[in-house]
C-alpha atoms as a PDB file:
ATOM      1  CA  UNK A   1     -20.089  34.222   7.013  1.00  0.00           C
ATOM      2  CA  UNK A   2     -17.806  35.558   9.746  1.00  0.00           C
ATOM      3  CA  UNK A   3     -19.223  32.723  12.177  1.00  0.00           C
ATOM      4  CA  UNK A   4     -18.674  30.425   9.700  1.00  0.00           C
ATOM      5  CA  UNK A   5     -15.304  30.822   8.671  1.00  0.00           C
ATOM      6  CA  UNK A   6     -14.488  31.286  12.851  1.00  0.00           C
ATOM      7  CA  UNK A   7     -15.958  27.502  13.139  1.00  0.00           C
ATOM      8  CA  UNK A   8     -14.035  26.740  10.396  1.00  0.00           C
ATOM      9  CA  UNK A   9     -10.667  27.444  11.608  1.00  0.00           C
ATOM     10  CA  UNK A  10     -11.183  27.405  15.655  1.00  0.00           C
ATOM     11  CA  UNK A  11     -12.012  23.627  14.657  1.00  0.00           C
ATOM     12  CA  UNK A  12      -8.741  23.452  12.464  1.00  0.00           C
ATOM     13  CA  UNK A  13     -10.900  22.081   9.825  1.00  0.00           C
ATOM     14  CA  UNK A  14      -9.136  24.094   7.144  1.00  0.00           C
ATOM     15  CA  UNK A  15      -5.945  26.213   8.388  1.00  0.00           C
ATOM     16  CA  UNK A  16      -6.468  30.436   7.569  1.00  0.00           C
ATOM     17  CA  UNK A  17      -4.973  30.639   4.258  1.00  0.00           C
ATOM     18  CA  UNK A  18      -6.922  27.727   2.702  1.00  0.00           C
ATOM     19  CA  UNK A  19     -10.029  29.172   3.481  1.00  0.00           C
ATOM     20  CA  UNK A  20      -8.700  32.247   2.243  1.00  0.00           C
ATOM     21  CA  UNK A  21      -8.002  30.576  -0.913  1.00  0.00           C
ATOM     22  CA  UNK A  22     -11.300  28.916  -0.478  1.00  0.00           C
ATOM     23  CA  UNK A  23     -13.090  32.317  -0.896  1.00  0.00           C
ATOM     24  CA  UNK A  24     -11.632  33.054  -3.748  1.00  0.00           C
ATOM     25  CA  UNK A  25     -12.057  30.295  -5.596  1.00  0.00           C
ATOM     26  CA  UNK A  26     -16.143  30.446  -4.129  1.00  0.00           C
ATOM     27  CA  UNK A  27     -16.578  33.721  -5.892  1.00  0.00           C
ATOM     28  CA  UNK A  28     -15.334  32.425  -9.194  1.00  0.00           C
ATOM     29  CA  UNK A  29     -17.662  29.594  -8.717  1.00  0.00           C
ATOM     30  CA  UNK A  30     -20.344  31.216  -7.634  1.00  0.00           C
ATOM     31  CA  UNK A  31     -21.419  28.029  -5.195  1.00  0.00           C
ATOM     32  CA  UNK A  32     -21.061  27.116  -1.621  1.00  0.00           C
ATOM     33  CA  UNK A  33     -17.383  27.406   0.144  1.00  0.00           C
ATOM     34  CA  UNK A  34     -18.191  24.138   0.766  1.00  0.00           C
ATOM     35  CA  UNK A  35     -17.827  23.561  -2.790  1.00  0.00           C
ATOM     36  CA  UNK A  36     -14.832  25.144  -3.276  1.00  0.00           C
ATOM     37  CA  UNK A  37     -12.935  23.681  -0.379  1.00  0.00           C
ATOM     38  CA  UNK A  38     -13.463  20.263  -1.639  1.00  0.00           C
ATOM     39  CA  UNK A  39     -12.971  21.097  -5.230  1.00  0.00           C
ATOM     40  CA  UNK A  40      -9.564  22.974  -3.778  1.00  0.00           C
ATOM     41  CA  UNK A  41      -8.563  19.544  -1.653  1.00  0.00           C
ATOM     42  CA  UNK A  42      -8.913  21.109   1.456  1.00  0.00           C
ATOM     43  CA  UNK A  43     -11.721  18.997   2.658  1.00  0.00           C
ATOM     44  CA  UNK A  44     -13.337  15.907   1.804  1.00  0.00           C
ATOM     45  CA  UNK A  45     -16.915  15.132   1.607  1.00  0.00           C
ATOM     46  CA  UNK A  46     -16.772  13.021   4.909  1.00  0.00           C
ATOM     47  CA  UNK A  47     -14.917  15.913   6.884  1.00  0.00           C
ATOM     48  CA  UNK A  48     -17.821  18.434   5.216  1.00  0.00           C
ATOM     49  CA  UNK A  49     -20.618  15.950   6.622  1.00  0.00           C
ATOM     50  CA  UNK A  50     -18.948  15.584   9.664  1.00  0.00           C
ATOM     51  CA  UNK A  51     -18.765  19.752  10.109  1.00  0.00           C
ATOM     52  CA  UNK A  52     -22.129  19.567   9.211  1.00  0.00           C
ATOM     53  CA  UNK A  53     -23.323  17.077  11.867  1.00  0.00           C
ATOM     54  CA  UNK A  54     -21.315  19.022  14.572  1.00  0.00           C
ATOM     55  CA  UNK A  55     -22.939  22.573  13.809  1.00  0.00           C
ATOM     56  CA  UNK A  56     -26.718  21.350  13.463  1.00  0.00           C
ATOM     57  CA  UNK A  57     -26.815  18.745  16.457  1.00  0.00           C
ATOM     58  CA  UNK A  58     -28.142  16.555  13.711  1.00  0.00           C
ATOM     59  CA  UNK A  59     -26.854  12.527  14.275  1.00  0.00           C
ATOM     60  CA  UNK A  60     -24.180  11.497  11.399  1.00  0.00           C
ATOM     61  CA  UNK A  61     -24.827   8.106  10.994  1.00  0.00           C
ATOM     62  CA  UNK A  62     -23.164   4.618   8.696  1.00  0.00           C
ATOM     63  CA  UNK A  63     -25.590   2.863   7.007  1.00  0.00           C
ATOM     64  CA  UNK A  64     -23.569  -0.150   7.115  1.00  0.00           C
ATOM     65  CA  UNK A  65     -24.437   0.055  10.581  1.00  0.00           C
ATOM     66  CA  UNK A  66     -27.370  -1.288  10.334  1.00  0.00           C
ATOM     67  CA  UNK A  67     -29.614  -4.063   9.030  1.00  0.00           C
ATOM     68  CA  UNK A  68     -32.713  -2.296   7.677  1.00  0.00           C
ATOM     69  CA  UNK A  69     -36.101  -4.857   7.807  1.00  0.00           C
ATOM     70  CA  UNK A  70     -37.950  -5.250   4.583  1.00  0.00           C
ATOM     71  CA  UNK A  71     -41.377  -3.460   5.809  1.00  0.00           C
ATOM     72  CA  UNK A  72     -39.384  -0.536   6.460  1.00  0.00           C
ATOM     73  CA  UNK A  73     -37.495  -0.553   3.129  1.00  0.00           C
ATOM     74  CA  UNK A  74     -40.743  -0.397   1.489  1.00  0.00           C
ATOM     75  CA  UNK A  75     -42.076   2.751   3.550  1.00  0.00           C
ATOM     76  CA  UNK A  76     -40.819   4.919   0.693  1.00  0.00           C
ATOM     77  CA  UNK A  77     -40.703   4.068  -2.828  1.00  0.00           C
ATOM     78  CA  UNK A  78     -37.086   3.570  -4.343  1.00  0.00           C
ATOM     79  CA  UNK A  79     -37.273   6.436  -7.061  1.00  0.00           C
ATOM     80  CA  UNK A  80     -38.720   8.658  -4.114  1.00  0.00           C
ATOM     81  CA  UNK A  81     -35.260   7.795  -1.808  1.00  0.00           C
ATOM     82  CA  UNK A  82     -32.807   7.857  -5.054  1.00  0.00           C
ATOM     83  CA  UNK A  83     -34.113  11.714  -6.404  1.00  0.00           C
ATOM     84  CA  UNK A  84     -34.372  12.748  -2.834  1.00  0.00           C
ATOM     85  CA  UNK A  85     -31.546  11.030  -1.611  1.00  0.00           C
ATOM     86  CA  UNK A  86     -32.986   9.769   1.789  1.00  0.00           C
ATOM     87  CA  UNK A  87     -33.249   6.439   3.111  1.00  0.00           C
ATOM     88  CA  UNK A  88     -35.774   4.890   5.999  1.00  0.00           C
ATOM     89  CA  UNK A  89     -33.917   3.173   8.372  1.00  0.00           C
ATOM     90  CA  UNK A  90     -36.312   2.184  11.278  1.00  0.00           C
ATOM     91  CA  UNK A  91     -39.600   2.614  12.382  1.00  0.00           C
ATOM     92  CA  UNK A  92     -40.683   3.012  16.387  1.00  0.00           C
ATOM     93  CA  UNK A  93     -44.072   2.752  16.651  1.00  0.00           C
ATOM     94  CA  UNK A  94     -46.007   6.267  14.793  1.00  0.00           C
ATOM     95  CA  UNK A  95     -42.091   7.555  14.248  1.00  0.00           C
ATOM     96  CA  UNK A  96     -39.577   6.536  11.276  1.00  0.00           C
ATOM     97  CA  UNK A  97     -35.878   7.646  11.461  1.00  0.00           C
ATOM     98  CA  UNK A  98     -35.060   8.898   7.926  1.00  0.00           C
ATOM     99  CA  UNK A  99     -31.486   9.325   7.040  1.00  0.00           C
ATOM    100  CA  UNK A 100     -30.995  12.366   4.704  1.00  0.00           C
ATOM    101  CA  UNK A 101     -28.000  13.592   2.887  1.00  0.00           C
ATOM    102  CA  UNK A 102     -30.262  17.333   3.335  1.00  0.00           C
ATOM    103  CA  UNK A 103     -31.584  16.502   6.388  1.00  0.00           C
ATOM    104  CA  UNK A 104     -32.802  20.385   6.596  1.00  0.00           C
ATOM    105  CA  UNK A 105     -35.129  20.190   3.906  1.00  0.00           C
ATOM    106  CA  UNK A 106     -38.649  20.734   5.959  1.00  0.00           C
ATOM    107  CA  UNK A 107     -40.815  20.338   2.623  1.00  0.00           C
ATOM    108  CA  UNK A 108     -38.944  16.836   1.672  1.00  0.00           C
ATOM    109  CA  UNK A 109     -39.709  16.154   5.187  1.00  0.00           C
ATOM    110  CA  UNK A 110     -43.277  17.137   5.485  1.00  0.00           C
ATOM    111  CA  UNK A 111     -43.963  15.088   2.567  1.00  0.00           C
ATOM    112  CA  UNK A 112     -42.342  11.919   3.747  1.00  0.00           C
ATOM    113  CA  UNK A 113     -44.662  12.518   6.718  1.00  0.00           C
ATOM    114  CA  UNK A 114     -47.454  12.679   4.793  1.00  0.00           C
ATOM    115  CA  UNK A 115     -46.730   9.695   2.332  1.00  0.00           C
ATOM    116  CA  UNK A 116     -46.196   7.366   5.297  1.00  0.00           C
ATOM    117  CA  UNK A 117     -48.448   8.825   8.014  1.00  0.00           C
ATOM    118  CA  UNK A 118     -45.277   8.760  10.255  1.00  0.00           C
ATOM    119  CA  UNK A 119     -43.644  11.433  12.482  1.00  0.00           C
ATOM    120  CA  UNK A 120     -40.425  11.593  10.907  1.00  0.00           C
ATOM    121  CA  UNK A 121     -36.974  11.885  12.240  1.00  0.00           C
ATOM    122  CA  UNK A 122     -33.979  13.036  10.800  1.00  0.00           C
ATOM    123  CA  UNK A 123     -30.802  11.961  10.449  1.00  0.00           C
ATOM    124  CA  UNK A 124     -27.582  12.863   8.493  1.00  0.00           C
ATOM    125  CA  UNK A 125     -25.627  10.799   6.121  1.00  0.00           C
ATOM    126  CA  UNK A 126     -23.720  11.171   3.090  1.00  0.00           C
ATOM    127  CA  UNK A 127     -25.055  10.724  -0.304  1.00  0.00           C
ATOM    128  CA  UNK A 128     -22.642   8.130  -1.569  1.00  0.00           C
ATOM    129  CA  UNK A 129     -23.768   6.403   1.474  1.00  0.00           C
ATOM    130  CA  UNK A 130     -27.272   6.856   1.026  1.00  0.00           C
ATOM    131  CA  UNK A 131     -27.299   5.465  -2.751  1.00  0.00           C
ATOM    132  CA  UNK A 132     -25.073   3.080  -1.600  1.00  0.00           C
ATOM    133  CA  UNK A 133     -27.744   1.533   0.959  1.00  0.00           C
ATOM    134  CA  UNK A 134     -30.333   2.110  -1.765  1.00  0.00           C
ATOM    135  CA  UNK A 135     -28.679  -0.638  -4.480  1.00  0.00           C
ATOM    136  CA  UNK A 136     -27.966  -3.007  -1.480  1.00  0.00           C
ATOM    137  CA  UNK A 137     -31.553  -3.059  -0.288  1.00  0.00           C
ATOM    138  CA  UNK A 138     -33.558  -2.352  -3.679  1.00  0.00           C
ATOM    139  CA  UNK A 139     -30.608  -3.143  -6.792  1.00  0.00           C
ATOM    140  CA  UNK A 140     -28.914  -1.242  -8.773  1.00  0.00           C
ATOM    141  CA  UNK A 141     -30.590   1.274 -11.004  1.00  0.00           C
ATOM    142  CA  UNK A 142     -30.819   1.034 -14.572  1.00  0.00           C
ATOM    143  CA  UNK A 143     -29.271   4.011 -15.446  1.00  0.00           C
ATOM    144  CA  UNK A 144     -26.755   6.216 -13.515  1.00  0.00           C
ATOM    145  CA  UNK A 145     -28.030   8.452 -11.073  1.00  0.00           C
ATOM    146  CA  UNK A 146     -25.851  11.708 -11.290  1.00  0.00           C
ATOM    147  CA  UNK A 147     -25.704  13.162  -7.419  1.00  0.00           C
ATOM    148  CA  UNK A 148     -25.784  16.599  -6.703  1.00  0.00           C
ATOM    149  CA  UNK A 149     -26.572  19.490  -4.373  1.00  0.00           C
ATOM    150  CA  UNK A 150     -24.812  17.921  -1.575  1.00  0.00           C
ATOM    151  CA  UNK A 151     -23.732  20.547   0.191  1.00  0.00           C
ATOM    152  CA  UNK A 152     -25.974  22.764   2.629  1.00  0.00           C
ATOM    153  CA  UNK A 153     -26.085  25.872   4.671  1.00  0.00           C
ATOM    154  CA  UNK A 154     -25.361  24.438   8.752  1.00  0.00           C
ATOM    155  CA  UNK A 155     -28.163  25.451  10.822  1.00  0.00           C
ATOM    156  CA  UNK A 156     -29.153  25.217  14.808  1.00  0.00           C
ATOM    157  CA  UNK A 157     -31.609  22.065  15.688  1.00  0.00           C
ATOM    158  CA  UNK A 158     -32.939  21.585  19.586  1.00  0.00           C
ATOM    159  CA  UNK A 159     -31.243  18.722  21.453  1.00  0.00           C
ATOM    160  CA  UNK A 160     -32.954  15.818  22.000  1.00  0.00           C
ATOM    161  CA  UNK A 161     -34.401  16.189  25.666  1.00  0.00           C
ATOM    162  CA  UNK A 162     -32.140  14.975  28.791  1.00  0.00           C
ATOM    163  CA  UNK A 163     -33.796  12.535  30.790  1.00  0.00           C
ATOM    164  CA  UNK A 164     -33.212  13.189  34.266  1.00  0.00           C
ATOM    165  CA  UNK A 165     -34.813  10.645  37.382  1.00  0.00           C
ATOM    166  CA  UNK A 166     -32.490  11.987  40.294  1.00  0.00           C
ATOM    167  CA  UNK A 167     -28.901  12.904  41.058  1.00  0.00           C
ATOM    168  CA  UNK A 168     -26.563  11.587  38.948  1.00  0.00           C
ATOM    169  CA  UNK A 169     -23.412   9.933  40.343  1.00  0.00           C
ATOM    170  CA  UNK A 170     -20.256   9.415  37.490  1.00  0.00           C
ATOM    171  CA  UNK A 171     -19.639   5.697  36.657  1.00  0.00           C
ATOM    172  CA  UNK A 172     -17.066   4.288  34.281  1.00  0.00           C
ATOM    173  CA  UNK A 173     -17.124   0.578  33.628  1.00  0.00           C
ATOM    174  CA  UNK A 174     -16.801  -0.793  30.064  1.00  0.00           C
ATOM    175  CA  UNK A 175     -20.251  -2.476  28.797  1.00  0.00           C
ATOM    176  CA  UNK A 176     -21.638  -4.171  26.042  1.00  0.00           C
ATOM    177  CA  UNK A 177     -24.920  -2.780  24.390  1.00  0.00           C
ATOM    178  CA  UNK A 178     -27.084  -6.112  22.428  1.00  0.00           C
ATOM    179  CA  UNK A 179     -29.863  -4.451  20.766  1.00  0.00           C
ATOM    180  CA  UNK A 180     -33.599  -6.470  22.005  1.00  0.00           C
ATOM    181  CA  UNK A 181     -35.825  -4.537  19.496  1.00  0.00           C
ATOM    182  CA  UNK A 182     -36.751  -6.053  16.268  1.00  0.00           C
ATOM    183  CA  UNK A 183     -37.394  -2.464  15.341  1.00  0.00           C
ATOM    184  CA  UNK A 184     -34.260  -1.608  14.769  1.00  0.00           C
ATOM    185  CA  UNK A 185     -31.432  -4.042  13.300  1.00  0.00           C
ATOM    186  CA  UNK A 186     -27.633  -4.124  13.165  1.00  0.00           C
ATOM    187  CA  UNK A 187     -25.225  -5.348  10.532  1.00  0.00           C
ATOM    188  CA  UNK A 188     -23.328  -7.114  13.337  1.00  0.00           C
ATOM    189  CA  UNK A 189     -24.864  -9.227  15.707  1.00  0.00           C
ATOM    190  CA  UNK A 190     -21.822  -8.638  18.387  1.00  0.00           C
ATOM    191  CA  UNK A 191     -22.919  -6.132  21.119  1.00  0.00           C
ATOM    192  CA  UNK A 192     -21.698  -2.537  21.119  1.00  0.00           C
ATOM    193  CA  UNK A 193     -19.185  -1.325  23.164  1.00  0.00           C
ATOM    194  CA  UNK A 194     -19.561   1.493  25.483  1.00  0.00           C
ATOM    195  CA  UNK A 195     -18.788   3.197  28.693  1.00  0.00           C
ATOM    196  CA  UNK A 196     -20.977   4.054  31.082  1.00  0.00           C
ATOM    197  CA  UNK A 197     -20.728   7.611  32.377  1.00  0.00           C
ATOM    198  CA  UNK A 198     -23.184   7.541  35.317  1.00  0.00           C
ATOM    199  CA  UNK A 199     -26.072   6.373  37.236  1.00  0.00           C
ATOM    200  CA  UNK A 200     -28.904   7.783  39.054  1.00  0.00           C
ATOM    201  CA  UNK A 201     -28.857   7.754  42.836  1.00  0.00           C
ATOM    202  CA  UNK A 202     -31.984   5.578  42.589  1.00  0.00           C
ATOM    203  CA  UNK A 203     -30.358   3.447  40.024  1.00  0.00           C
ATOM    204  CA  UNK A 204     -33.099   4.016  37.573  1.00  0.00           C
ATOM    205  CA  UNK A 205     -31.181   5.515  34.571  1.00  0.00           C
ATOM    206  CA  UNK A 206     -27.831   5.068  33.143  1.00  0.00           C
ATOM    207  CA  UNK A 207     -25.653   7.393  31.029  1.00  0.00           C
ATOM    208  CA  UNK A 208     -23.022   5.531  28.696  1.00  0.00           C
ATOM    209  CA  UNK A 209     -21.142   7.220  25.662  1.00  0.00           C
ATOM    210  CA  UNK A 210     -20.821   4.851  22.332  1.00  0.00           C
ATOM    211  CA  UNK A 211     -19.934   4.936  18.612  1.00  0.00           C
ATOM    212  CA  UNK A 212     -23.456   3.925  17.183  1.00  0.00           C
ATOM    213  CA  UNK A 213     -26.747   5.791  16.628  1.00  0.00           C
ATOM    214  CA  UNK A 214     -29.494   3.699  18.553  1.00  0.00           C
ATOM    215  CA  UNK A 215     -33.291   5.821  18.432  1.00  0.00           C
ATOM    216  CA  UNK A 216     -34.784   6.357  21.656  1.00  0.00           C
ATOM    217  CA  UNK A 217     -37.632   4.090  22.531  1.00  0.00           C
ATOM    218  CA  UNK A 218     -35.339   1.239  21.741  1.00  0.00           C
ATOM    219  CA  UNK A 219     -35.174  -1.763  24.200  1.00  0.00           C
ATOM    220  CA  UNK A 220     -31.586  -2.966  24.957  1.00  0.00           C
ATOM    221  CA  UNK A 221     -29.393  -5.156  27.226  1.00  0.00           C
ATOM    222  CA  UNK A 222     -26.403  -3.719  29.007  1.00  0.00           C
ATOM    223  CA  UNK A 223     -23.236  -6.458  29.569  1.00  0.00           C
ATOM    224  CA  UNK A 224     -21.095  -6.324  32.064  1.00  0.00           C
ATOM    225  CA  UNK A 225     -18.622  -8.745  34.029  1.00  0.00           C
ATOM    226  CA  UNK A 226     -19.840  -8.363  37.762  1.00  0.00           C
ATOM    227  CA  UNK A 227     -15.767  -9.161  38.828  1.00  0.00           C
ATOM    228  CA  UNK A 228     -16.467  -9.616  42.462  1.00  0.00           C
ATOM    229  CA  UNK A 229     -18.430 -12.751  41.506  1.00  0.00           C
ATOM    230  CA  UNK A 230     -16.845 -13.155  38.426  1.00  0.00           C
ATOM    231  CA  UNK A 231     -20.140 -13.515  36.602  1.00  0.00           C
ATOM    232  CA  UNK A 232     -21.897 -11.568  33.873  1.00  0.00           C
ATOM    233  CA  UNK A 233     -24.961  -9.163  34.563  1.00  0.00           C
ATOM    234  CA  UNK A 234     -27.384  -7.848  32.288  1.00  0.00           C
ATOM    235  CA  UNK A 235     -29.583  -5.574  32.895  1.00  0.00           C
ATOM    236  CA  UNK A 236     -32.618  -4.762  30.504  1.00  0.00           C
ATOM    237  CA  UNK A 237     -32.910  -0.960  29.274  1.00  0.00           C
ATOM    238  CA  UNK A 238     -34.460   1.505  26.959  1.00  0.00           C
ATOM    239  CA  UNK A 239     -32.620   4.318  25.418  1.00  0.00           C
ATOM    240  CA  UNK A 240     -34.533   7.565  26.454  1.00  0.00           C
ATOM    241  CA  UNK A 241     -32.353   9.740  24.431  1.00  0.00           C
ATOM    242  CA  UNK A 242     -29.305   9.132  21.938  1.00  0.00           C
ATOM    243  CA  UNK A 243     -27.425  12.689  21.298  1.00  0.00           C
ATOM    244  CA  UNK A 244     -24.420  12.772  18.905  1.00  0.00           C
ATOM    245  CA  UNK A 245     -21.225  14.721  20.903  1.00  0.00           C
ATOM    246  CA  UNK A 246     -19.085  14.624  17.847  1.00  0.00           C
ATOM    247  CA  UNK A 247     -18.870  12.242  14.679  1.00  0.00           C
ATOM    248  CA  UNK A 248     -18.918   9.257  15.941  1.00  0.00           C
ATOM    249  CA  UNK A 249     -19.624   9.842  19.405  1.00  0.00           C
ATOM    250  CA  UNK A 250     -22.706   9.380  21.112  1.00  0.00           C
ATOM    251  CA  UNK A 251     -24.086   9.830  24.780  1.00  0.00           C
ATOM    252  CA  UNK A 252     -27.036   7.580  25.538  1.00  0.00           C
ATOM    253  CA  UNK A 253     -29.360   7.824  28.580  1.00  0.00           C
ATOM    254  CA  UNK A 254     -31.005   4.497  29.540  1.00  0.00           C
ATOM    255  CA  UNK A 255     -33.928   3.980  31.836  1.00  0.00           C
ATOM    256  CA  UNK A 256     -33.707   1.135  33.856  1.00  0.00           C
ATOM    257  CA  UNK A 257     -35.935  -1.826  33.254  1.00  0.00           C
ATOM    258  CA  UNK A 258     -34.868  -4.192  35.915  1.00  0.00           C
ATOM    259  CA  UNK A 259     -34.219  -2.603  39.129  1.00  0.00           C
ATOM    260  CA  UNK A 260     -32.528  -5.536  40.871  1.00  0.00           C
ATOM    261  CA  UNK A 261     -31.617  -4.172  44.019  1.00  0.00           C
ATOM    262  CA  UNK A 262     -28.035  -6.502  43.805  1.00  0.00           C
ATOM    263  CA  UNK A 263     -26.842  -5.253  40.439  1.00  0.00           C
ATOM    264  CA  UNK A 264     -27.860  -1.027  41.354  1.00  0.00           C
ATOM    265  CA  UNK A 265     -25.558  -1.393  44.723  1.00  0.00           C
ATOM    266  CA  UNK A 266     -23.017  -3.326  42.913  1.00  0.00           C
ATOM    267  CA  UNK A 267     -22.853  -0.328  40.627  1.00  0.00           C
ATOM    268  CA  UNK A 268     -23.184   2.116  42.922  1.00  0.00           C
ATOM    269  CA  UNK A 269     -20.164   1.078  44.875  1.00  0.00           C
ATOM    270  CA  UNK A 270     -18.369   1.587  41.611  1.00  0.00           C
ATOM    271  CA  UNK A 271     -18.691   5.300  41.550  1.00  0.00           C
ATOM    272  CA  UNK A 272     -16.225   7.466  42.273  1.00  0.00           C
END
């Protein structure tokens, strides 16, 4: 409770007497602080799913986002996604990213697994969002769905694993990221914008930072204006690991899938 409350205001998500309040108020309720800081004003459900992202290493992610394809929409059955409040939202070959609003529920998760014979990986989202994507992609239910139980107790999840080819050298050039996987769609068809934050020495891998979830495994174009030449270059990538660095922040490490020898010493010279 201690760490908790230190996270709380070292992260001036709620300043000391609020929580103080906060506490309070939780042991009239009896429920979460979580609970009671919302019911108190102090927080909204965003900011509490954000705090939550940030403590378990868990990606927060917008539905609206993404386009989700039909065959994975029917991976789990509508009733099973509105009493469970999850959502599928794309499939990589034997693994489907699942976005949760308890995305630390290991039975829910072990029986997903087992209904669609997928590995399953989790991501975080808010309920209203989650319900929200549900009547877009399936209708609206017949009757209203009352939500609840949306707040849970943060826990520690492993990083997704670095991937590391050689020494890295920093780069910062502003790029566009076009998505070139049918596996996994986008509201918007315009590309994403990012920054790269370095290269390999071998020019094999890329790090850029960006404000949208994109699964590993996923093949991609990078944009850039080549100004010497005044001429665009793309160069074909897959994202080896996407790892959230705050709410809407993400650092992405791309393998190269082109190794034109022009376009790595072009960047190269661009480090500093």
């Amino acid at each position: 409770m201690i760490d908790l409350d230190n996270k709380l205001i070292k992260g001036a998500w709620v300043a000391p007497e609020e929580l103080l309040k906060a506490r309070q108020d939780q042991e009239k309720r009896g429920k979460s602080i979580f609970c009671s800081l919302i019911m108190l004003g102090y927080m909204n459900h965003e900011e509490v799913f954000k705090f939550f992202a940030l403590n378990t290493n868990i990606p927060l992610v917008k539905l609206s986002d993404y386009r989700i394809s039909e065959d994975v929409v029917k991976l789990i059955r509508e009733d099973f996604c509105r009493d469970n409040l999850v959502m599928p939202l794309f499939r990589m070959d034997s693994s489907l990213f699942v976005a949760m609003a308890n995305p630390l529920d290991t039975d829910l998760i072990v029986n997903i697994s087992n209904n669609t014979g997928l590995d399953i990986h989790v991501l975080l989202a808010s309920a209203a969002d989650i319900i929200t994507a549900i009547d877009y992609y399936s209708g609206y239910p017949d009757s209203f769905f009352a939500i609840e139980n949306l707040i849970f107790e943060p826990q520690k999840l492993c990083n997704f694993p670095f991937y590391r080819s050689s020494l890295r050298k920093r780069l910062s050039v502003s790029v566009g990221l076009t998505v070139k996987d049918e596996r996994v769609l986008l509201s918007s068809k315009e590309a994403i914008p990012a920054v790269t934050l370095d290269i390999s020495d071998d020019g094999t891998a890329i790090g850029v930072k960006t404000e949208v979830f994109i699964p590993r495994n996923t093949y991609l174009a990078v944009n850039l204006l080549r100004k010497d030449v005044d001429e665009s270059i793309n160069i074909d990538a897959e994202v080896i690991y996407c790892r959230m660095e705050k709410p809407d922040k993400f650092s992405m490490g791309l393998r190269v899938l082109n190794k034109d020898k022009n376009i790595i010493n072009y960047l190269k010279r661009l480090t500093s």
